[in-house]
N, C-alpha and C. Protein backbone atom coordinates (compact mmCIF):
# COMPACT_ATOMS: atom_id res chain seq x y z
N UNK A 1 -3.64 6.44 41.23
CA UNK A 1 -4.43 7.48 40.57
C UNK A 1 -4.68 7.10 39.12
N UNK A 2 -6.07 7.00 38.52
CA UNK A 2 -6.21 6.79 37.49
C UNK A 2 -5.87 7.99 36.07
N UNK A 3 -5.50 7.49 35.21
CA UNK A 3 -4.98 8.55 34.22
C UNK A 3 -6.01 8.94 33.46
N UNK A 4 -6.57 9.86 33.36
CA UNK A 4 -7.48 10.88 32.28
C UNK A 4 -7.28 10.83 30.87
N UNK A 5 -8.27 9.86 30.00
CA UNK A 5 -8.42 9.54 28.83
C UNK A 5 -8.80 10.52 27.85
N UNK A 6 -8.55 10.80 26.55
CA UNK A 6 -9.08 11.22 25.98
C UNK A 6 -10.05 11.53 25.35
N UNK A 7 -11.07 12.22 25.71
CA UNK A 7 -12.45 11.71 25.02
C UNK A 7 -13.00 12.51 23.80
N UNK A 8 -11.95 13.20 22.80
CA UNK A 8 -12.14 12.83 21.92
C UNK A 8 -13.57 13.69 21.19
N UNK A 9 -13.99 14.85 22.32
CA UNK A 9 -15.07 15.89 21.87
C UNK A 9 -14.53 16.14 20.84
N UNK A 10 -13.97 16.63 20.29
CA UNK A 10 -13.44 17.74 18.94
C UNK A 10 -13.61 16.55 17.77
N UNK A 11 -13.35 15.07 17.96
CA UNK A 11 -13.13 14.44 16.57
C UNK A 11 -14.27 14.09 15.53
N UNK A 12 -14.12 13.98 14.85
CA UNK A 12 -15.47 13.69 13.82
C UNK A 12 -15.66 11.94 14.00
N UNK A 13 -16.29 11.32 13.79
CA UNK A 13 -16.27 9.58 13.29
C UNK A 13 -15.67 9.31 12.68
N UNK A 14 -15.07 10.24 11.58
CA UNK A 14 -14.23 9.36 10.71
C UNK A 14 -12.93 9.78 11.59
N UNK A 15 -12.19 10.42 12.23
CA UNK A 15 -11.06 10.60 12.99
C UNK A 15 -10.80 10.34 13.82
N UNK A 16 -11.54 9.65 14.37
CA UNK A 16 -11.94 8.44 15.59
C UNK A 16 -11.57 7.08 15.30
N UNK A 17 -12.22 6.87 14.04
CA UNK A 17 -12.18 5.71 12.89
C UNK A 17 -10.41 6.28 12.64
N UNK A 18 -9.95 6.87 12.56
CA UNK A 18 -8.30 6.72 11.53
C UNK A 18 -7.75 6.78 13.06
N UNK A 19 -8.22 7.33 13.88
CA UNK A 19 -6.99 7.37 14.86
C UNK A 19 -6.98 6.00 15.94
N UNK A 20 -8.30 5.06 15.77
CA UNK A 20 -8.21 3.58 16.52
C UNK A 20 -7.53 2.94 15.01
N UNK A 21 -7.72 3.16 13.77
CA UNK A 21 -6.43 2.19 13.25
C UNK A 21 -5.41 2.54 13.04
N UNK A 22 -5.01 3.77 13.48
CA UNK A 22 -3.49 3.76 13.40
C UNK A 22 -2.70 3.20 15.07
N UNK A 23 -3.94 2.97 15.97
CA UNK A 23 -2.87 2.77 16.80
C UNK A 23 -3.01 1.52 16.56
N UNK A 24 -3.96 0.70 15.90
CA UNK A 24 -3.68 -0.80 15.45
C UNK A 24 -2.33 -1.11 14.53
N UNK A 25 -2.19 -0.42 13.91
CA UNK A 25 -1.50 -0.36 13.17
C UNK A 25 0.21 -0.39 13.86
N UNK A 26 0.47 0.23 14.98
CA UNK A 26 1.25 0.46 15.81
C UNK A 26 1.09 -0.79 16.63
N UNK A 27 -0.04 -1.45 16.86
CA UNK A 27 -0.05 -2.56 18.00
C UNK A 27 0.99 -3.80 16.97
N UNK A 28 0.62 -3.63 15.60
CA UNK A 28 0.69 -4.69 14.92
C UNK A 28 2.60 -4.32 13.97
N UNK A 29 3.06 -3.21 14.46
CA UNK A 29 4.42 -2.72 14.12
C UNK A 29 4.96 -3.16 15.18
N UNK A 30 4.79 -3.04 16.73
CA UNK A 30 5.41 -3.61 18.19
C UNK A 30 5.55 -5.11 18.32
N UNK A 31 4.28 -5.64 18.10
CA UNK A 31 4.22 -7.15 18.12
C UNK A 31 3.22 -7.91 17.13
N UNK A 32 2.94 -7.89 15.80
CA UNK A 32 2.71 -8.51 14.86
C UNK A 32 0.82 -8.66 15.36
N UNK A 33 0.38 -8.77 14.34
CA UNK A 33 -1.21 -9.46 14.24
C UNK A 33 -2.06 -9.94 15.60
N UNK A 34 -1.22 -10.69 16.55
CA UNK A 34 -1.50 -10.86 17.30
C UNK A 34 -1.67 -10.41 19.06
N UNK A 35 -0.49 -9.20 18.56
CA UNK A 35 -0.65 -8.54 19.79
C UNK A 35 -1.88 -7.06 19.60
N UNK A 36 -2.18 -7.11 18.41
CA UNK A 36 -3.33 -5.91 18.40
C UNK A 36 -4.94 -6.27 18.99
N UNK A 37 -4.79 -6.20 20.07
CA UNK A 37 -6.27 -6.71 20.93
C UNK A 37 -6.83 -5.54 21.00
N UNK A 38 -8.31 -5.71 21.39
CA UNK A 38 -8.98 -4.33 21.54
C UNK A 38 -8.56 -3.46 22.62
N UNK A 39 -7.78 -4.67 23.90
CA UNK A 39 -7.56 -3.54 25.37
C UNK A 39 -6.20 -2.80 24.93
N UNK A 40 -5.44 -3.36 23.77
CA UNK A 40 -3.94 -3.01 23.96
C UNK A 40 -3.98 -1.53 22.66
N UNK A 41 -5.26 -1.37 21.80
CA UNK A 41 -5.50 -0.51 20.90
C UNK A 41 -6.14 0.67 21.72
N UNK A 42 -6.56 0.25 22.32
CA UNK A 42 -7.49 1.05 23.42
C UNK A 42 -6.22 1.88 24.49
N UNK A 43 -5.65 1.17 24.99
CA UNK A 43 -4.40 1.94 25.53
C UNK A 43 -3.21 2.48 25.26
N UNK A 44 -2.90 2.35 23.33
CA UNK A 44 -2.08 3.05 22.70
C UNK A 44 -3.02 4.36 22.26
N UNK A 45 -4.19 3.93 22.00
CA UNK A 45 -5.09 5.15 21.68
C UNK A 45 -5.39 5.84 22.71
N UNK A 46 -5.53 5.89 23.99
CA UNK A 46 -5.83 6.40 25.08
C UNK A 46 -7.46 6.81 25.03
N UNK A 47 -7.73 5.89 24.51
CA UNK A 47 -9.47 5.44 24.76
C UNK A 47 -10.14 4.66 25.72
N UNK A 48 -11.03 4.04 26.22
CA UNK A 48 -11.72 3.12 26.58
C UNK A 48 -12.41 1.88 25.27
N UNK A 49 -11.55 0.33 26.36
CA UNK A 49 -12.14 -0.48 25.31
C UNK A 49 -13.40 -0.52 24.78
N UNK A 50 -14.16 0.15 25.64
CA UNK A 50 -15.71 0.05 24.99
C UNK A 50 -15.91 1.39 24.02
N UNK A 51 -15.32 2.51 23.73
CA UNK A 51 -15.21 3.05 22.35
C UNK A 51 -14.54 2.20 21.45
N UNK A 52 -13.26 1.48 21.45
CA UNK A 52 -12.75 0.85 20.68
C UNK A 52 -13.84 -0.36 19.63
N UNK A 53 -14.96 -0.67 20.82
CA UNK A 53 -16.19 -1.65 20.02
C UNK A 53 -17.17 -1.31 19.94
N UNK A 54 -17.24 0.50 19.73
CA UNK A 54 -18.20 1.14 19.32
C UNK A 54 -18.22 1.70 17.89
N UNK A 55 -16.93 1.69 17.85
CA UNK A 55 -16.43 1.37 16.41
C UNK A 55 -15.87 0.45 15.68
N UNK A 56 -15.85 -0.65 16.30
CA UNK A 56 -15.54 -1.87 15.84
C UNK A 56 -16.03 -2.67 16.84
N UNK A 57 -16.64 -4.14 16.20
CA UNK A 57 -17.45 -4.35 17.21
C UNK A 57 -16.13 -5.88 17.83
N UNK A 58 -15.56 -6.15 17.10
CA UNK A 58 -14.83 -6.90 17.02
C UNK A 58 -13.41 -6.88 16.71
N UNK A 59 -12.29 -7.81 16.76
CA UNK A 59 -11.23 -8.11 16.24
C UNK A 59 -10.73 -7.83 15.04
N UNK A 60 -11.62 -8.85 14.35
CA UNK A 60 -11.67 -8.86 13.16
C UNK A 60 -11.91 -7.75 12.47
N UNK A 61 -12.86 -6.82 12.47
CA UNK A 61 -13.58 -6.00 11.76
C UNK A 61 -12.38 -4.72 12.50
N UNK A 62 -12.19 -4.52 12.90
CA UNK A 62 -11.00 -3.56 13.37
C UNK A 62 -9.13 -4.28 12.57
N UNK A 63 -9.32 -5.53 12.40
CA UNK A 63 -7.91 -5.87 11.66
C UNK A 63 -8.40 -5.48 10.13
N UNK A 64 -9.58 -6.17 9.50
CA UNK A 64 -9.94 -5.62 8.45
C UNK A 64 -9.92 -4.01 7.41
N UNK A 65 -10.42 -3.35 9.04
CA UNK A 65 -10.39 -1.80 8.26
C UNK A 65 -9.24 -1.52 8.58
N UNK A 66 -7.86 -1.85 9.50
CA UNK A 66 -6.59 -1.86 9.71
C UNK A 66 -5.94 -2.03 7.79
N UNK A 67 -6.04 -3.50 7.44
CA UNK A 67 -6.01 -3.89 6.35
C UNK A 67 -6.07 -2.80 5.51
N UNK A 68 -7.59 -2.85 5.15
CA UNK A 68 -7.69 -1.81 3.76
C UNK A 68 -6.69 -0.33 4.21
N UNK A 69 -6.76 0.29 5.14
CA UNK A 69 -6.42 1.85 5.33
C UNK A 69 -4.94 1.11 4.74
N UNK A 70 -4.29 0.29 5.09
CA UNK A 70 -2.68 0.70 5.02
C UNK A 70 -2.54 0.20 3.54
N UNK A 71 -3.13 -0.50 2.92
CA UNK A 71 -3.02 -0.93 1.56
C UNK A 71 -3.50 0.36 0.83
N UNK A 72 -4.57 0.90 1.00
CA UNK A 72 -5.22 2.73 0.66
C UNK A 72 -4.15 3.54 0.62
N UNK A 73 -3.55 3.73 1.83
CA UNK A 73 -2.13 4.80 1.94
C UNK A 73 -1.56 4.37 1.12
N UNK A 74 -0.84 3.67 0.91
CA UNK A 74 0.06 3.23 -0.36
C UNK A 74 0.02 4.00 -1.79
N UNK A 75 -1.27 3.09 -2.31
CA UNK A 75 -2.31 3.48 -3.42
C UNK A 75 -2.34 5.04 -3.54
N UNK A 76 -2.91 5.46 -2.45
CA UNK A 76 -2.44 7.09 -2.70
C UNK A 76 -1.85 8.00 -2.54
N UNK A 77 -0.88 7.25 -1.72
CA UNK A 77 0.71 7.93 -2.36
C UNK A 77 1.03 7.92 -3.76
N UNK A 78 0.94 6.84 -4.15
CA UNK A 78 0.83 6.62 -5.73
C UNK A 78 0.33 7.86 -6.43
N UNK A 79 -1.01 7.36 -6.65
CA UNK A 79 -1.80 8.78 -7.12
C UNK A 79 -1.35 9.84 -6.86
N UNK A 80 -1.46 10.31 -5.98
CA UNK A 80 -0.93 11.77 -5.71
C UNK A 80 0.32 12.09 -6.59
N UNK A 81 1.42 11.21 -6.34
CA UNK A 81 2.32 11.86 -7.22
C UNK A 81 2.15 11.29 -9.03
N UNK A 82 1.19 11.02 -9.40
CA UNK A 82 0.35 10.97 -10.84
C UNK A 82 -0.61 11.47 -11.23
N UNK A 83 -0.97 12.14 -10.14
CA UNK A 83 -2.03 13.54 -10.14
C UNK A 83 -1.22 15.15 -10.21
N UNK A 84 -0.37 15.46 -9.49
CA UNK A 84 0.41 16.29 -10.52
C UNK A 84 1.10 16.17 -11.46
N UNK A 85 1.46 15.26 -12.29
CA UNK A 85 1.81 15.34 -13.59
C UNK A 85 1.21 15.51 -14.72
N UNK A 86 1.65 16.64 -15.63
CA UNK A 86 0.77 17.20 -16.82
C UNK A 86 1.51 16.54 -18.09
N UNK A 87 2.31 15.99 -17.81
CA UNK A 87 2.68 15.40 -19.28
C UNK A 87 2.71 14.00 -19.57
N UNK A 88 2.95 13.41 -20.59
CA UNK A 88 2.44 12.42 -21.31
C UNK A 88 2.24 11.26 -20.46
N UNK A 89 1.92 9.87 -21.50
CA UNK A 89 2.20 8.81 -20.85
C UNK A 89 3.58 7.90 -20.44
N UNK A 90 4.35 8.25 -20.98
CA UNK A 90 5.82 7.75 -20.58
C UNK A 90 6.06 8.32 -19.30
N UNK A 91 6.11 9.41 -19.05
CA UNK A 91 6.08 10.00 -17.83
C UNK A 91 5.36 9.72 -16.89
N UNK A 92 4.37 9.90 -17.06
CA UNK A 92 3.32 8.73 -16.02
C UNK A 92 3.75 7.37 -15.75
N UNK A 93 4.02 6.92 -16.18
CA UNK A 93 4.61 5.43 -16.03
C UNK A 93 5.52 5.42 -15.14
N UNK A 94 6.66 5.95 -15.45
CA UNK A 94 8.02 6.16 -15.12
C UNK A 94 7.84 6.67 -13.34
N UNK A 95 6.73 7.53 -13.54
CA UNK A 95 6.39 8.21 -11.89
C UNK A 95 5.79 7.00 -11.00
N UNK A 96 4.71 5.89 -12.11
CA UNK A 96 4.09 4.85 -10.95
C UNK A 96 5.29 4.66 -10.88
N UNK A 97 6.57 3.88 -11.63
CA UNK A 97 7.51 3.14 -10.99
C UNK A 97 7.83 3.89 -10.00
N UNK A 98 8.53 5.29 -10.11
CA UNK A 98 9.43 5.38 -9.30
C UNK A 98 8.75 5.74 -7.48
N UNK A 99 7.23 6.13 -7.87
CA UNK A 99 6.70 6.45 -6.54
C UNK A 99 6.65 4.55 -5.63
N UNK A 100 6.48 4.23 -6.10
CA UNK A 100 6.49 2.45 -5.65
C UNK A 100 7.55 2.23 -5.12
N UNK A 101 8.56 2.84 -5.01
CA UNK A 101 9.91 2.61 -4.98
C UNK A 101 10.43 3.46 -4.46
N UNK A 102 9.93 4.73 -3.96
CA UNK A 102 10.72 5.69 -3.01
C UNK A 102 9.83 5.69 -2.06
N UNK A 103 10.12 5.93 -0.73
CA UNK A 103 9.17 6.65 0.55
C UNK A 103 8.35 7.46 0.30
N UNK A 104 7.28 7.28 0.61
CA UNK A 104 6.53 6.96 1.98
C UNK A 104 6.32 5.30 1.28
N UNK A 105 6.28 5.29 0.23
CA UNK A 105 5.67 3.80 -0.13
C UNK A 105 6.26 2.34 0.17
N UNK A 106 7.80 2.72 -0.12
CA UNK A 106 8.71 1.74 0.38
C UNK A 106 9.81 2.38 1.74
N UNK A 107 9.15 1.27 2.79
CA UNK A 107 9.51 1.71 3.98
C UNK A 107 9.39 0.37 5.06
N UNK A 108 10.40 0.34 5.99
CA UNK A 108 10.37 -1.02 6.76
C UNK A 108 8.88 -0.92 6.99
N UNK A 109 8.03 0.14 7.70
CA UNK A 109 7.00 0.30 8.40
C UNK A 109 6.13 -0.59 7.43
N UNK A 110 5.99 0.10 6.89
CA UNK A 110 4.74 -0.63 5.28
C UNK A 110 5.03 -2.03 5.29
N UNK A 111 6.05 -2.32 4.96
CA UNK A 111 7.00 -3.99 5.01
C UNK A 111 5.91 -4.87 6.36
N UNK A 112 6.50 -4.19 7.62
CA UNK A 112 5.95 -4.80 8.48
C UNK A 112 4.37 -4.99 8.57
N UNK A 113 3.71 -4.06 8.34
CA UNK A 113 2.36 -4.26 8.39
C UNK A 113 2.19 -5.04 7.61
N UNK A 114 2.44 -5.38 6.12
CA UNK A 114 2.09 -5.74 5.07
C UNK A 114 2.98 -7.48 5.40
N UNK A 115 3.85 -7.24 5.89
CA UNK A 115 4.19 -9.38 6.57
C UNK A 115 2.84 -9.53 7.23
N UNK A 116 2.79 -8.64 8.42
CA UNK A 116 2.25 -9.62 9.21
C UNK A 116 0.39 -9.59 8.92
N UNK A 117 0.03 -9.02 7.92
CA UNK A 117 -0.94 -9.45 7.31
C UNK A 117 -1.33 -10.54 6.30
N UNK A 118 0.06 -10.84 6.05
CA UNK A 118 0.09 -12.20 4.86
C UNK A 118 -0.58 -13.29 5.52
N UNK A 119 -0.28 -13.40 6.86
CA UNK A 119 -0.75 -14.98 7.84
C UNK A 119 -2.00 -14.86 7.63
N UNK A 120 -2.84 -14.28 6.88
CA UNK A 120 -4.61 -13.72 7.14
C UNK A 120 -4.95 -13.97 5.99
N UNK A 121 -4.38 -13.41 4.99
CA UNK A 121 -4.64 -14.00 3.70
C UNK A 121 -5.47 -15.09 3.38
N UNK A 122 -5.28 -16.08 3.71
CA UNK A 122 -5.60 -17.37 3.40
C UNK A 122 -6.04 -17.92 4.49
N UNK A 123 -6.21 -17.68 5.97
CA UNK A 123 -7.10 -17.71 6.94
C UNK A 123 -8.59 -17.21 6.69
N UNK A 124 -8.33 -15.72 6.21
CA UNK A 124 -9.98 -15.13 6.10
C UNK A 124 -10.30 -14.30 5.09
N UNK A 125 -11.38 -14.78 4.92
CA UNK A 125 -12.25 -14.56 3.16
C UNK A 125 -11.97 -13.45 3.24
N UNK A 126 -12.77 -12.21 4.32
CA UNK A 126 -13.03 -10.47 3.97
C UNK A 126 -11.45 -10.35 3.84
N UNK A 127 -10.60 -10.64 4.53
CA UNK A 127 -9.14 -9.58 4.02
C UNK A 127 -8.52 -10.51 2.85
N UNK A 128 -8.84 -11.84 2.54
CA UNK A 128 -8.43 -12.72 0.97
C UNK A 128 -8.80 -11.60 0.21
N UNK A 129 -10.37 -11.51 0.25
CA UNK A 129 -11.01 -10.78 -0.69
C UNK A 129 -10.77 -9.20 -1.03
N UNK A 130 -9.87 -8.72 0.19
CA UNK A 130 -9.12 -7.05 0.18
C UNK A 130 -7.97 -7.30 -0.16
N UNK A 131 -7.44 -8.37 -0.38
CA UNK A 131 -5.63 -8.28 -0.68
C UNK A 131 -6.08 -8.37 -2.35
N UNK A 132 -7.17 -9.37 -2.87
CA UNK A 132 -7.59 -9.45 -4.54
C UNK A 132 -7.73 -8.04 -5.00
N UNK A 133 -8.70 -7.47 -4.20
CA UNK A 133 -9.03 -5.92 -4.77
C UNK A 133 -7.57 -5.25 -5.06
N UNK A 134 -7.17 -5.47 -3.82
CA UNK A 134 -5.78 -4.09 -3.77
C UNK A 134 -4.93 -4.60 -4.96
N UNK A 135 -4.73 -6.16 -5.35
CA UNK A 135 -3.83 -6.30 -6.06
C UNK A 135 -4.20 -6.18 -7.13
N UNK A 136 -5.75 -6.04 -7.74
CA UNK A 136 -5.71 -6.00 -8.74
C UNK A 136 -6.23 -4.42 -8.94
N UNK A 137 -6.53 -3.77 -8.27
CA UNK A 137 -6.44 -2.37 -8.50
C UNK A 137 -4.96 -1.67 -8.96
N UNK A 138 -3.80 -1.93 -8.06
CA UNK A 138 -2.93 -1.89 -8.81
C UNK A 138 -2.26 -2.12 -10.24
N UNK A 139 -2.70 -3.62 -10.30
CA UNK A 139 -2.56 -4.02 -11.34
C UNK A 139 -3.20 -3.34 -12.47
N UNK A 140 -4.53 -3.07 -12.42
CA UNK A 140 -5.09 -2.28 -13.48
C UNK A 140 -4.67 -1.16 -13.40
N UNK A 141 -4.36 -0.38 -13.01
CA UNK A 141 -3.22 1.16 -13.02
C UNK A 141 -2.33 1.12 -13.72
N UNK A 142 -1.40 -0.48 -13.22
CA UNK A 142 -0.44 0.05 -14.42
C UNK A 142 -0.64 -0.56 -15.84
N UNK A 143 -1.96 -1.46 -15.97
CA UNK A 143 -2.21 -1.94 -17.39
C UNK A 143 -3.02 -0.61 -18.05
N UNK A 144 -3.35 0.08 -17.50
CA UNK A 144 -3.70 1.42 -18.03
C UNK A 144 -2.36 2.02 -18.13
N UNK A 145 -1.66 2.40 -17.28
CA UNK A 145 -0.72 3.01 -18.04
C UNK A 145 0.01 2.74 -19.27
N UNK A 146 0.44 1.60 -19.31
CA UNK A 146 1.11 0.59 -19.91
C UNK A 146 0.77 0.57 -21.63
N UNK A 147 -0.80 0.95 -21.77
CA UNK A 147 -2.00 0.73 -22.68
C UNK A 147 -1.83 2.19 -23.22
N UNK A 148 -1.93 3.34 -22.37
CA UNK A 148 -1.37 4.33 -22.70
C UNK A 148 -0.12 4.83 -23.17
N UNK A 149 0.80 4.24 -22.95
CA UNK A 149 1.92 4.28 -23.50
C UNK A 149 1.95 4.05 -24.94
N UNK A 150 1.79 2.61 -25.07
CA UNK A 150 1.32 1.91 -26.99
C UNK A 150 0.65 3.07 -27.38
N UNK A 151 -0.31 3.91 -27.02
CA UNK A 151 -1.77 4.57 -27.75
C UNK A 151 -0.31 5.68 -28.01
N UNK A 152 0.49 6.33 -27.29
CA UNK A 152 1.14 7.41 -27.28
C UNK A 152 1.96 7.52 -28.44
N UNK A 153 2.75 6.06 -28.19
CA UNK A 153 4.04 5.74 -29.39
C UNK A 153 3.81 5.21 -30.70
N UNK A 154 1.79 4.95 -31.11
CA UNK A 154 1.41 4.62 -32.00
C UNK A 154 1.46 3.22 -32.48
N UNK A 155 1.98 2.12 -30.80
CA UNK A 155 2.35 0.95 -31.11
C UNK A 155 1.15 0.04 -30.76
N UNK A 156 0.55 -0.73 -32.01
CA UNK A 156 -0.80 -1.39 -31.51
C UNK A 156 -0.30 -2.60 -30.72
N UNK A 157 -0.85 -3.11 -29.58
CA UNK A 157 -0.89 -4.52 -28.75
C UNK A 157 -2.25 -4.81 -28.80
N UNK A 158 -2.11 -5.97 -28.54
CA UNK A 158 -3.90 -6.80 -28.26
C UNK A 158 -3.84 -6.85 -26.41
N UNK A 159 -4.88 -6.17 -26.14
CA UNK A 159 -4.80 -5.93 -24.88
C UNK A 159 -4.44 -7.36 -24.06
N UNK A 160 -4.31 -8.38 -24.26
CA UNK A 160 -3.82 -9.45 -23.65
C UNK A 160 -2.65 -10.02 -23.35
N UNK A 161 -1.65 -9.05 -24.54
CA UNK A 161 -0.36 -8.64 -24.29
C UNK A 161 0.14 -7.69 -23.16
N UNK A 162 -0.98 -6.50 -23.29
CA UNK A 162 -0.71 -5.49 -22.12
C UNK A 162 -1.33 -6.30 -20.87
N UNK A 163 -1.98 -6.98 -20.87
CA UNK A 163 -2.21 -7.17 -19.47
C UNK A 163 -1.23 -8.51 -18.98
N UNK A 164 -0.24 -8.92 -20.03
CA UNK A 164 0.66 -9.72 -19.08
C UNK A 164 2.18 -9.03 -19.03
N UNK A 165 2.29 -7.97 -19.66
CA UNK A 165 3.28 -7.23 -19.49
C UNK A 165 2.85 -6.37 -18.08
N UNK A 166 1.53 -5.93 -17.93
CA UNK A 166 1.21 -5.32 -16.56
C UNK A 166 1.41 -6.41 -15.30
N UNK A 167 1.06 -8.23 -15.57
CA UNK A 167 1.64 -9.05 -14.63
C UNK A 167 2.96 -8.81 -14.05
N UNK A 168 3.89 -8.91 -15.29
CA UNK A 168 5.18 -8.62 -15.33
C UNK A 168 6.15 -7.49 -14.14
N UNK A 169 5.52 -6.08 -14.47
CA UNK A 169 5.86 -5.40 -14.31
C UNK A 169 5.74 -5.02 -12.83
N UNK A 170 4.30 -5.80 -12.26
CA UNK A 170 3.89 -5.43 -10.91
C UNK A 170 4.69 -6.46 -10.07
N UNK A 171 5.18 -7.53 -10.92
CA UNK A 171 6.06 -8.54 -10.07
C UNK A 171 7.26 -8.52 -9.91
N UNK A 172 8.15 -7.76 -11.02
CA UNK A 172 9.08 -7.16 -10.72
C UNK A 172 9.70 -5.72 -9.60
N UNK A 173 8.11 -4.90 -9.18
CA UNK A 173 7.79 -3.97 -8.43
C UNK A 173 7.57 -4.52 -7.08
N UNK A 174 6.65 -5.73 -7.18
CA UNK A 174 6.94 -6.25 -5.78
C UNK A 174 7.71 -6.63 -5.07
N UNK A 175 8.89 -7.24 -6.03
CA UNK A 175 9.96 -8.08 -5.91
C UNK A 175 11.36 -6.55 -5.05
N UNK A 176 11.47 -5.61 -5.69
CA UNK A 176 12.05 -4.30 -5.72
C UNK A 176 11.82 -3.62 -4.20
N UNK A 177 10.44 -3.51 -4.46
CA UNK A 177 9.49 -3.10 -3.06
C UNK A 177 10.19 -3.77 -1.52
N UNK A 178 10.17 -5.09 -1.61
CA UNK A 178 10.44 -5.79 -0.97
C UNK A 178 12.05 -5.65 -0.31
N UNK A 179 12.64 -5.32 -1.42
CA UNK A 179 14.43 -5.88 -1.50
C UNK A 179 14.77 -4.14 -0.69
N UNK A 180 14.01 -3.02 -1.30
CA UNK A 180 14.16 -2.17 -0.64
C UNK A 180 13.92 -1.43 1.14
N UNK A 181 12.63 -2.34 1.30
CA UNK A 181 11.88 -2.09 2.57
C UNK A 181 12.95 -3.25 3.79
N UNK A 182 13.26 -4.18 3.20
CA UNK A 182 13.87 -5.15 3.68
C UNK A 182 15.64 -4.60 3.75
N UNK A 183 16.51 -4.09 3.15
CA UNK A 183 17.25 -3.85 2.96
C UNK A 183 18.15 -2.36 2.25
N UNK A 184 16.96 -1.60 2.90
CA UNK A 184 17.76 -0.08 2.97
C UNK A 184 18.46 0.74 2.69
N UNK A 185 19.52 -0.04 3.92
CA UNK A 185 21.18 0.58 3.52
C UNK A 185 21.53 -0.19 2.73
N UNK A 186 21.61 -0.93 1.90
CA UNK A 186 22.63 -1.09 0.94
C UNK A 186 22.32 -0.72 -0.41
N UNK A 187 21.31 0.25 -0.45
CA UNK A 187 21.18 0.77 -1.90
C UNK A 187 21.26 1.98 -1.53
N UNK A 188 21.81 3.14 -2.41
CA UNK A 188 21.66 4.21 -2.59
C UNK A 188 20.14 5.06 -2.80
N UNK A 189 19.97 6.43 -2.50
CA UNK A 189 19.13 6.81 -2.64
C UNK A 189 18.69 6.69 -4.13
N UNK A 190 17.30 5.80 -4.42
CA UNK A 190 16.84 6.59 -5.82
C UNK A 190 17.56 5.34 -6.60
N UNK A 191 18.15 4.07 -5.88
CA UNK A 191 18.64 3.51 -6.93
C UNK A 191 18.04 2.20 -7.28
N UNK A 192 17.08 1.64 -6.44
CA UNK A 192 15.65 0.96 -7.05
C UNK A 192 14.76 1.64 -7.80
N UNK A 193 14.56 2.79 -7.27
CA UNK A 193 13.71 3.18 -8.44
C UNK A 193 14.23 3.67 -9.85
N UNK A 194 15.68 3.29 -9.91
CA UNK A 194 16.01 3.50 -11.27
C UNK A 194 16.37 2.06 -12.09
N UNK A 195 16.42 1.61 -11.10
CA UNK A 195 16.48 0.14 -11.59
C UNK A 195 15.27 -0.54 -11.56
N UNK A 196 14.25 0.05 -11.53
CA UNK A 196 13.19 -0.52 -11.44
C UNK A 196 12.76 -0.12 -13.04
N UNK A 197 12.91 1.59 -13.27
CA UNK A 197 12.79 2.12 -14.92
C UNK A 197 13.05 0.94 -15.60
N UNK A 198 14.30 1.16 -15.66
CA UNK A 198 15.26 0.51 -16.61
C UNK A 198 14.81 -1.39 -16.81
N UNK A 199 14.29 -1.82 -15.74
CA UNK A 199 13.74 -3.59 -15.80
C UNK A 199 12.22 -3.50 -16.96
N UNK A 200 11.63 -2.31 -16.34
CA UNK A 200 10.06 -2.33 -17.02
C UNK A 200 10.96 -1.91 -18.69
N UNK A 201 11.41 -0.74 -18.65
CA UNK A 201 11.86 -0.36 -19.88
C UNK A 201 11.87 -1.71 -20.91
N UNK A 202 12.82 -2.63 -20.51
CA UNK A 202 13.22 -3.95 -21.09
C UNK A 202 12.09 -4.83 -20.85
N UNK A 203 11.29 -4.86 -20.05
CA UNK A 203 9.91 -5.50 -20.45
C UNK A 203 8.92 -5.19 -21.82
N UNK A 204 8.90 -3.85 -21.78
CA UNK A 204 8.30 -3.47 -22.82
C UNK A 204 8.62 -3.37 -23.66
N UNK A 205 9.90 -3.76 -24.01
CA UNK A 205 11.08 -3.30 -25.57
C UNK A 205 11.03 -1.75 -25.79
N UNK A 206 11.15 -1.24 -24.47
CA UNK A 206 11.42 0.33 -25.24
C UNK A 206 12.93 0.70 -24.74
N UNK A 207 13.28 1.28 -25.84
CA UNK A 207 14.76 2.14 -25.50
C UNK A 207 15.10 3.24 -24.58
N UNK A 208 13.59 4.13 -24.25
CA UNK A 208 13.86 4.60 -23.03
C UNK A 208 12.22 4.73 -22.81
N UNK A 209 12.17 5.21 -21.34
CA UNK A 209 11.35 5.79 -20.49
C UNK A 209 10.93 6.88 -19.55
């Protein structure tokens, strides 16, 4: 007896679109990059492969928008928790660190997607050219913050200073990111992201943050 698919009357295109990449996303958490095929997205989604390449016509172009969405989530997790904050720039700062560094952002899940997209990198231009954006979108976030900070404490830099203290800071975040998503249990809650403060703090020569 064949099983009754979902078809998906009620969804809009774009929820069609988020719900074939999250089960990519899931193909590629089970068995890495290579096990996310269109028939095996198609049967975590409980679609037909031929919706799956009605919205993607291809592999590629379905790993791609896979790509950007999970690098996006991240990013606005970020934001969000720097969108309610009403006070200064030290504080802002202190929140990119520490949101980078607590869940939803740092999490095996994220980890995994984000390995097994590295093998692509340097295979193919469109996601080369989405890992540049994402990294340097980040990067300019926190050289804005960073820039904001000096403007706050009245301390002039030549922006070429702030933008290698923003190198700095995102490499020490990656580095953190990593040690956390990778290794869990052996830190306490909350205790990368305080050690993450305290590294930028000493990047920037400030006494606190």
């Amino acid at each position: 007896m064949m099983t009754k698919r979902r078809t998906f009357h009620r969804s809009s295109p774009a929820e069609r679109r988020s719900d074939l990449i999250a089960a990519t996303q899931e193909c590629i958490v089970q068995g890495g990059v290579g096990a996310a095929t269109i028939r095996k997205v198609a049967e975590i989604a409980d679609v037909t492969p031929g919706l799956v390449r009605h919205y993607f016509p291809d592999k590629k172009a379905l790993l791609c928008a896979t790509y950007q969405a999970t690098m996006c989530a991240m990013t606005e997790q970020i934001t969000l928790a720097l969108n309610g904050c009403e006070r200064g720039a030290a504080a802002k700062l202190r929140i990119f660190i520490e949101a980078s560094l607590r869940p939803p952002v740092m999490q095996q899940r994220n980890h995994q997607l984000w390995a097994s997209f590295r093998s692509l990198i340097n295979a193919d231009p469109t996601i080369s050219a989405m890992h540049r954006e994402a990294y340097l979108d980040y990067r300019n976030e926190c050289q804005r913050l960073i820039r904001d900070l000096y403007v706050e404490l009245s301390i002039a830099q030549p922006e070429k200073r702030i933008e290698g203290y923003a190198i700095a800071v995102n490499a020490v975040l990656d580095g953190l990111w990593l040690e956390g998503c990778l290794n869990e249990q052996l830190f306490a809650r909350g205790e990368l992201a305080e050690l993450g403060v305290a590294t930028v703090q000493a990047i920037l020569g400030l006494e606190t943050l």
